[in-house]
N, C-alpha and C. Protein backbone atom coordinates (compact mmCIF):
# COMPACT_ATOMS: atom_id res chain seq x y z
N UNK A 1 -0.63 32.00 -7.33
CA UNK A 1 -1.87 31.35 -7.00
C UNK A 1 -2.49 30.68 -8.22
N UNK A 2 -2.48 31.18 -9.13
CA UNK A 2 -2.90 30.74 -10.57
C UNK A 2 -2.69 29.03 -10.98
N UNK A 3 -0.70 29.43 -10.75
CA UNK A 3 -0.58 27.84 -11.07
C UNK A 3 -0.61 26.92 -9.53
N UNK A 4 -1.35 27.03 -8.37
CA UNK A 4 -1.71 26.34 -7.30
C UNK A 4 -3.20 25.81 -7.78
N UNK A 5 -3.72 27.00 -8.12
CA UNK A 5 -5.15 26.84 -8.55
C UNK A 5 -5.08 25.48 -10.02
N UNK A 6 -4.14 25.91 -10.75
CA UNK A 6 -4.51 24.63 -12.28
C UNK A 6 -3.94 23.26 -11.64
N UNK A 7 -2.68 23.47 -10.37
CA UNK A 7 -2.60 22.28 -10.30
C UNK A 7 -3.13 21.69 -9.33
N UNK A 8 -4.36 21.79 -8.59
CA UNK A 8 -5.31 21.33 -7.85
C UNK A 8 -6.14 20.93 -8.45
N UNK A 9 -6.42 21.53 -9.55
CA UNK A 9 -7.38 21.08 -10.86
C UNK A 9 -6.72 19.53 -11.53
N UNK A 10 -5.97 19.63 -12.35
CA UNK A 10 -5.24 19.04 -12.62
C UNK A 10 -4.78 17.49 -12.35
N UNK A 11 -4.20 17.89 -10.40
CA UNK A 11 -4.35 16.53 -10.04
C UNK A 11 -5.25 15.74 -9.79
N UNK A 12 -6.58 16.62 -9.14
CA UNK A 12 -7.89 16.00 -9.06
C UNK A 12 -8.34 15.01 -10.49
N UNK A 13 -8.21 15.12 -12.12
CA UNK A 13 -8.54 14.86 -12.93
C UNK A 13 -7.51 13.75 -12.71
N UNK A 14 -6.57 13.68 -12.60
CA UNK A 14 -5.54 12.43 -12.66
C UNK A 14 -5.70 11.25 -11.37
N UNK A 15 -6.00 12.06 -10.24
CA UNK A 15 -6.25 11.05 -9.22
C UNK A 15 -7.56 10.36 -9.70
N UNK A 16 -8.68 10.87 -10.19
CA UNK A 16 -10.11 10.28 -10.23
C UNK A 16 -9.36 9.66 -11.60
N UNK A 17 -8.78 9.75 -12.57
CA UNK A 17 -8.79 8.92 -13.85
C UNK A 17 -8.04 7.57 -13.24
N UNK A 18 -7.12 7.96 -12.56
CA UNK A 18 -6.12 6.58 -12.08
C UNK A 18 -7.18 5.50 -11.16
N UNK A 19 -7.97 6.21 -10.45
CA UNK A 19 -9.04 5.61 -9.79
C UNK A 19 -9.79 4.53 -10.60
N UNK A 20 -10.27 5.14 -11.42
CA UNK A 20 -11.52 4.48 -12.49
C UNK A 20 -10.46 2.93 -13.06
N UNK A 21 -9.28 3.77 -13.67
CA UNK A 21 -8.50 3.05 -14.17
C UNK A 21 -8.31 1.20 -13.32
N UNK A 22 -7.87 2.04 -11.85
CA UNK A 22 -7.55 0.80 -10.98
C UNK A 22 -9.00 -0.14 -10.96
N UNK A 23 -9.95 0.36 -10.76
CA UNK A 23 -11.58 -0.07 -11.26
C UNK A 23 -11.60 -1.18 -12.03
N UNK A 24 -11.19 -0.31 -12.97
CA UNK A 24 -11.23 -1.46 -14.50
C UNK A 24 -10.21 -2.59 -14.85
N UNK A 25 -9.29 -2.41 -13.06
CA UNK A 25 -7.83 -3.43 -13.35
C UNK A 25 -7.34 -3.11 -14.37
N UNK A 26 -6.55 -2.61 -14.53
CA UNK A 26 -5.90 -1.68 -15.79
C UNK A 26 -5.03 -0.34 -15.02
N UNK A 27 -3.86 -1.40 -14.64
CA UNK A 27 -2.68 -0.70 -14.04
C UNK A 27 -0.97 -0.73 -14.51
N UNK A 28 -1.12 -1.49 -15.87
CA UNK A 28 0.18 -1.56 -15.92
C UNK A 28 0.58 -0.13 -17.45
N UNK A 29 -0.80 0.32 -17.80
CA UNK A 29 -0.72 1.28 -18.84
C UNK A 29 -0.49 2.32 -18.73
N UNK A 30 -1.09 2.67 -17.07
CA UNK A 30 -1.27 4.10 -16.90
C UNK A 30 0.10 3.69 -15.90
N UNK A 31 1.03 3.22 -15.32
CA UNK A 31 2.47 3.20 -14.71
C UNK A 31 2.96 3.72 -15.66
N UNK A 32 2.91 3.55 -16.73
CA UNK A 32 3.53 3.69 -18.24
C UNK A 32 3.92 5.42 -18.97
N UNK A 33 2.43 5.59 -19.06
CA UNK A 33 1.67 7.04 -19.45
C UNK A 33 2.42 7.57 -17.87
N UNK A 34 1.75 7.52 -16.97
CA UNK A 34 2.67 8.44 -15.87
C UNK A 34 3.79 8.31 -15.46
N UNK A 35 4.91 7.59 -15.97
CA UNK A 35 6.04 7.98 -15.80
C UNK A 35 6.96 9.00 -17.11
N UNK A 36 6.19 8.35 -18.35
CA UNK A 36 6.30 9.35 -19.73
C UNK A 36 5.86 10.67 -19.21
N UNK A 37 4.81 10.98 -18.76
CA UNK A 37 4.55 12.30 -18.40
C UNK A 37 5.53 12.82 -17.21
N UNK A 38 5.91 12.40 -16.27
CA UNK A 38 6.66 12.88 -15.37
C UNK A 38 7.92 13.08 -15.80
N UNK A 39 8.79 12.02 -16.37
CA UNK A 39 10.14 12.12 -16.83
C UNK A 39 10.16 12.85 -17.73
N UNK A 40 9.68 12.40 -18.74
CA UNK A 40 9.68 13.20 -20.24
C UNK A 40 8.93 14.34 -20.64
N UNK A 41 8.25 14.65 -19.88
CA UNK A 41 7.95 15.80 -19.87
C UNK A 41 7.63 16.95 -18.98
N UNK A 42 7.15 16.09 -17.57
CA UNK A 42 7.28 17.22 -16.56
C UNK A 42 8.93 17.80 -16.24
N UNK A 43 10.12 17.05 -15.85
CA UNK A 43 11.17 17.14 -15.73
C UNK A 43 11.77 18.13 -16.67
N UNK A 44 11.72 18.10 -17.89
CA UNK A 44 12.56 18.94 -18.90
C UNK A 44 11.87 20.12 -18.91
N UNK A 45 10.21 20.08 -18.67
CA UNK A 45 9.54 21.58 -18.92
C UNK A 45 9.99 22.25 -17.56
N UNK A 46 10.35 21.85 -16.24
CA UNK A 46 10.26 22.36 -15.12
C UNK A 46 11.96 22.96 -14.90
N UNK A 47 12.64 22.08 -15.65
CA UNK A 47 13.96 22.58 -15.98
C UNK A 47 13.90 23.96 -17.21
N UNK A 48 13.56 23.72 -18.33
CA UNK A 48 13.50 24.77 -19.32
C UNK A 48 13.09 25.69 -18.34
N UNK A 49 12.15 26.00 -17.77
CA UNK A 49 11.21 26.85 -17.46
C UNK A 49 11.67 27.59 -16.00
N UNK A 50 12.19 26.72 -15.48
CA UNK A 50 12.98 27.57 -13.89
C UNK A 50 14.50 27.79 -14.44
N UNK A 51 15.24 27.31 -14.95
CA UNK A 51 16.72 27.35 -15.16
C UNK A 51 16.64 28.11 -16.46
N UNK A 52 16.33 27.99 -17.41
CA UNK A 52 16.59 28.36 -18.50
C UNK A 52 15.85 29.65 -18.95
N UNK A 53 14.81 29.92 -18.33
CA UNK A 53 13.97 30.99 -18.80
C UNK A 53 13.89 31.83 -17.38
N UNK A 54 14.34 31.60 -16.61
CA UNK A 54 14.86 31.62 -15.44
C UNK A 54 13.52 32.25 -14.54
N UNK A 55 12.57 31.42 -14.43
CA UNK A 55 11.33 31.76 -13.51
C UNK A 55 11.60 30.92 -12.46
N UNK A 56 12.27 30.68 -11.49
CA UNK A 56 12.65 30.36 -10.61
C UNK A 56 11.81 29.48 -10.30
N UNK A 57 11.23 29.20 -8.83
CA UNK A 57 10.65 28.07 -8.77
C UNK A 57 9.40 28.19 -8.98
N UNK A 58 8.49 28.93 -9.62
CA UNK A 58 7.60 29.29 -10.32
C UNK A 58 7.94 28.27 -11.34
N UNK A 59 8.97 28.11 -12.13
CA UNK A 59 9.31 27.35 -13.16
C UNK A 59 9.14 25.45 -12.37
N UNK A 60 9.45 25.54 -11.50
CA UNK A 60 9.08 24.10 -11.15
C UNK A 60 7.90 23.75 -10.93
N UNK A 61 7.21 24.25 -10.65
CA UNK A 61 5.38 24.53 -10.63
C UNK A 61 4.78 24.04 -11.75
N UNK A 62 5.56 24.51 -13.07
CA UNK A 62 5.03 24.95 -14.21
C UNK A 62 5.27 23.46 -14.64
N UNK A 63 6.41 22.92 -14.47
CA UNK A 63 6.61 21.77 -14.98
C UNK A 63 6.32 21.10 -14.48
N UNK A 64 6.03 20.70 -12.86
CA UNK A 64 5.29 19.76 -12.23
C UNK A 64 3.62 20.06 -12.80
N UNK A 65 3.23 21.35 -13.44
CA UNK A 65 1.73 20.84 -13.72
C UNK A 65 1.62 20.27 -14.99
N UNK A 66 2.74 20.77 -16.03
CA UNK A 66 2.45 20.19 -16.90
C UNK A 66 2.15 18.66 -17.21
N UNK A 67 3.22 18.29 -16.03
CA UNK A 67 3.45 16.54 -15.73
C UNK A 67 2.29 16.01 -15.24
N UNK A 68 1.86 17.00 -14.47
CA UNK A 68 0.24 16.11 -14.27
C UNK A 68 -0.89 16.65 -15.52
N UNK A 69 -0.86 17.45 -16.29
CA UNK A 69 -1.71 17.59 -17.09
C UNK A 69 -1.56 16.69 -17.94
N UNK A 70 -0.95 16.95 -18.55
CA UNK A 70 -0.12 15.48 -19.46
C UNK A 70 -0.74 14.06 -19.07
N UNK A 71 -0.49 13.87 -17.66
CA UNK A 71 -0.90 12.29 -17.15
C UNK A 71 -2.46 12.39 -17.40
N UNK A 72 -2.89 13.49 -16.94
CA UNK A 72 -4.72 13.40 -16.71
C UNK A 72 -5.23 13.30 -17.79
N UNK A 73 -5.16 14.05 -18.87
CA UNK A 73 -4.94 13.75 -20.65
C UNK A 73 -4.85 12.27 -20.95
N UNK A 74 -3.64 11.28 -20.38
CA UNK A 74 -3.25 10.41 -20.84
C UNK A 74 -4.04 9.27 -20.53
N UNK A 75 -4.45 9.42 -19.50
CA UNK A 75 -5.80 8.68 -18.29
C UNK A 75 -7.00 8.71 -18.80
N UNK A 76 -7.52 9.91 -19.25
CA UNK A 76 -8.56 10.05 -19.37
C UNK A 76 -9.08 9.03 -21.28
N UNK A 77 -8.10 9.84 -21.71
CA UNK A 77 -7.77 8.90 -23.02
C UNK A 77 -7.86 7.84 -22.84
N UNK A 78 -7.10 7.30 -22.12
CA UNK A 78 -7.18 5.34 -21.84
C UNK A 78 -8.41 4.69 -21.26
N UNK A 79 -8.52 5.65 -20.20
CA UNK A 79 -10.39 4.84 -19.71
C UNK A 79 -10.96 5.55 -20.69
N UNK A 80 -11.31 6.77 -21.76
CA UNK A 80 -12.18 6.27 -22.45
C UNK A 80 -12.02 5.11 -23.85
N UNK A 81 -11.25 4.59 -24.23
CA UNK A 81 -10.41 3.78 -24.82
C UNK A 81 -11.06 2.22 -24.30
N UNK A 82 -10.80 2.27 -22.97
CA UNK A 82 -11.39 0.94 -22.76
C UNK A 82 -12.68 1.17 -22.67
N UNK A 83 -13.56 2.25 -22.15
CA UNK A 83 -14.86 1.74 -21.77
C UNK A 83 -14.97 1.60 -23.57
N UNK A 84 -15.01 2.09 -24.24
CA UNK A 84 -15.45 2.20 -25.99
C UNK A 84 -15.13 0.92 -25.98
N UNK A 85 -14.24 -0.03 -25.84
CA UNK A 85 -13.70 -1.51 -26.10
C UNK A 85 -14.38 -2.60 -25.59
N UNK A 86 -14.52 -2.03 -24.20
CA UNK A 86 -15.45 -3.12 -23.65
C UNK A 86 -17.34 -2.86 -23.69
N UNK A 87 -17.58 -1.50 -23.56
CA UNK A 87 -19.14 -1.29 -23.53
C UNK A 87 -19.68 -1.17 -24.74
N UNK A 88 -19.18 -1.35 -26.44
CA UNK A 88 -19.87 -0.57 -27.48
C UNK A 88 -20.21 -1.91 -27.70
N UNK A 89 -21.67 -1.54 -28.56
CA UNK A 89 -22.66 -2.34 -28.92
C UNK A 89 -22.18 -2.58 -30.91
């Protein structure tokens, strides 16, 4: 339940950042950032972590949240990135 609970958290922060993002027209950065996070890092942690450390599919959990933590991080970074670019005085 734990990792159901972070990754409900998790995606919520990534769906509302991708949101804002699409807002600000500013869609070809975050395609970018979320496929780096999914391939490159959700994929290998969800492998290490179910196969290799052998938490079964608990381990795919783990790496599918990391993949969205990662993205929501990466999102959140970028819209604040642009608003600083476009709103500072």
């Amino acid at each position: 339940m734990l990792v159901a609970g972070l990754f409900q958290i998790f995606d919520g922060v990534q769906v509302v950042a991708l949101g804002i993002l699409r807002g600000l027209e500013d869609v070809v950065m975050p395609v970018i950032g979320a496929g780096i996070a999914y391939w490159l890092i959700s994929l290998p942690v969800g492998y290490l972590t179910a196969f290799t450390l052998n938490a079964g599919p608990i381990g795919i959990w783990i790496g599918y949240l990391s993949g969205l933590a990662a993205a929501g991080v990466f999102l959140l970074l970028r819209f604040r990135y642009l608003y600083k670019k476009r709103y500072s005085i």
